[in-house]
Protein backbone atom coordinates (compact mmCIF):
# COMPACT_ATOMS: atom_id res chain seq x y z
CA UNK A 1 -33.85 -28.19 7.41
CA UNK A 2 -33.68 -24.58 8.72
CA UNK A 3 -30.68 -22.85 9.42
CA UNK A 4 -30.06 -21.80 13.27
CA UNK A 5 -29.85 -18.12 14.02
CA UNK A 6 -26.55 -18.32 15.09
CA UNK A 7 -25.01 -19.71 12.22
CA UNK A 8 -26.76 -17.02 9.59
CA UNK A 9 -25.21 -14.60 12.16
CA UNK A 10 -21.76 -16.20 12.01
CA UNK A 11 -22.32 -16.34 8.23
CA UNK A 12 -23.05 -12.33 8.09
CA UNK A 13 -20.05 -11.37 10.32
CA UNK A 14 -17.81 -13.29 8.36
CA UNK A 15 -19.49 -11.38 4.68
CA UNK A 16 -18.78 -8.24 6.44
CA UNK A 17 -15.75 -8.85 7.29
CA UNK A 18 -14.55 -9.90 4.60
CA UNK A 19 -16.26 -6.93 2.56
CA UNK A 20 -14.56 -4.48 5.00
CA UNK A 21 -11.25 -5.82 3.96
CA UNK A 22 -11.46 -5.15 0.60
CA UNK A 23 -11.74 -1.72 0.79
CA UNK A 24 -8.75 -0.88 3.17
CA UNK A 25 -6.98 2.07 2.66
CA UNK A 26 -2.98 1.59 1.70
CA UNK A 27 -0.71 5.19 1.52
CA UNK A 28 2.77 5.47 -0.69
CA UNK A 29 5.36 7.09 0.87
CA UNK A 30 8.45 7.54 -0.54
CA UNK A 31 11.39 6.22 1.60
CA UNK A 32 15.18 4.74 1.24
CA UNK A 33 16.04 1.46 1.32
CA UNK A 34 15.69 1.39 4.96
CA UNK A 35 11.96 2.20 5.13
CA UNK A 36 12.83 6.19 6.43
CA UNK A 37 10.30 8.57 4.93
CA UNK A 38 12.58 11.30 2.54
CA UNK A 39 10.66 14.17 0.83
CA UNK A 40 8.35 12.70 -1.87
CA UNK A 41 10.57 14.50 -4.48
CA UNK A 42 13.44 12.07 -4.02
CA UNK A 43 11.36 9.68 -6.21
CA UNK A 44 11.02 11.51 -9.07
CA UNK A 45 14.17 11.86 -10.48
CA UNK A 46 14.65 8.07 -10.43
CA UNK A 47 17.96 8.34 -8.11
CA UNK A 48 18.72 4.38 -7.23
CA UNK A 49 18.23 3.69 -3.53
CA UNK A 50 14.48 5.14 -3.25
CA UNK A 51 11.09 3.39 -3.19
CA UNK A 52 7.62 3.58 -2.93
CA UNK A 53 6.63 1.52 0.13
CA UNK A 54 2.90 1.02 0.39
CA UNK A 55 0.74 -0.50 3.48
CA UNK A 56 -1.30 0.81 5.41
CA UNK A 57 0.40 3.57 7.13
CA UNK A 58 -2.02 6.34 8.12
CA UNK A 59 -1.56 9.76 6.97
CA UNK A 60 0.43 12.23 7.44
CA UNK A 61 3.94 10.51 8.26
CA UNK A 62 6.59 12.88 7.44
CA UNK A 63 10.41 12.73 6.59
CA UNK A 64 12.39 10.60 9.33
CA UNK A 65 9.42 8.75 9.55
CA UNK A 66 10.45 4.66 9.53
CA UNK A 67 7.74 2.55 7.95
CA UNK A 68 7.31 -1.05 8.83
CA UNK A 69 5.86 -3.88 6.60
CA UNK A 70 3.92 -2.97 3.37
CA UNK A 71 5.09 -2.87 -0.24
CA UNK A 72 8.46 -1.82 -1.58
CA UNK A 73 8.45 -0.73 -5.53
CA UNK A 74 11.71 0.79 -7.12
CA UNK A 75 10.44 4.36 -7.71
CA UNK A 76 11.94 3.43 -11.23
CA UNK A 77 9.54 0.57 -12.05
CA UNK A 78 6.84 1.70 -14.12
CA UNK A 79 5.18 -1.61 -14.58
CA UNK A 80 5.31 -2.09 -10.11
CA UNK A 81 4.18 1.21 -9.90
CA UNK A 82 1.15 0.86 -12.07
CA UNK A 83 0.49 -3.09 -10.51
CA UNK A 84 0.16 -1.25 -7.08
CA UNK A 85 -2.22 1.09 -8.52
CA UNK A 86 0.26 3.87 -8.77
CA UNK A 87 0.34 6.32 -11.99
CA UNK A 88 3.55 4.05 -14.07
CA UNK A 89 5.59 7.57 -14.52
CA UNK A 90 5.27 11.14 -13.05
CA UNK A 91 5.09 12.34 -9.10
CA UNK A 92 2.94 10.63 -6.63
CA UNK A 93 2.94 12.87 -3.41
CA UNK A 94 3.84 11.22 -0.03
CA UNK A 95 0.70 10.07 1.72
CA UNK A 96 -1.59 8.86 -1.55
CA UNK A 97 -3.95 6.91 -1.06
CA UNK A 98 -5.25 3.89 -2.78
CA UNK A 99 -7.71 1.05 -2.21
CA UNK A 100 -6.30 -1.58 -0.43
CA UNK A 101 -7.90 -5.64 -0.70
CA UNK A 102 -7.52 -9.46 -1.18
CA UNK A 103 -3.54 -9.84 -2.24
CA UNK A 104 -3.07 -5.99 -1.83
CA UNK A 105 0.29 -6.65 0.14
CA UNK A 106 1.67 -8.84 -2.61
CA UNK A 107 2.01 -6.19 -5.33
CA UNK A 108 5.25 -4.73 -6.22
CA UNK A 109 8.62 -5.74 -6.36
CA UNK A 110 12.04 -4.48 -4.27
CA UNK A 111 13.67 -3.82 -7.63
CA UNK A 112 16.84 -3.92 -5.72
């Protein structure tokens, strides 16, 4: 039995949106505890109190900036760091960008 034109087109919209999701783009800030953007330097000396928060932000959010939903890592947590496809040690500047897709929001950890 054939398959009706509209359900091969329901069946394409649904592959390509699904495809489209995978490749979303997520940016790390760095931020306190309250989700505030603070220069990106704050994270690397691993003072308690700052995170990475990843989500998909935009670019280009500066310091004062609150963030809302997304990802919080410990900027101490090498092994949530490199699960949220962060480098596990060393600077990452305010605003990277990484790949996004299915479970994307559910890496990391608030390392507290």
């Amino acid at each position: 039995m054939p398959l009706g034109r509209g359900y091969l087109a329901l069946a394409a919209l649904a592959t390509t949106g699904g495809l489209a999701a995978c490749g979303r783009e997520q940016q790390t800030y760095c931020a306190d505890q309250n989700g505030v953007v603070v220069p990106d330097v704050r994270c690397d000396d691993g003072s308690p109190g700052y995170y990475y928060y990843t989500g998909s932000y935009g670019r280009g959010r500066r310091p004062g900036y609150r963030l809302g939903g997304g990802s919080r890592i410990a900027s101490t947590d090498s092994n949530g760091r490199a699960r949220a496809g962060l480098p596990s040690t060393g600077h990452v500047s305010n605003g990277h960008v990484t790949s996004g897709g299915f479970g994307s929001s559910g890496h990391g950890s608030s390392g507290g």
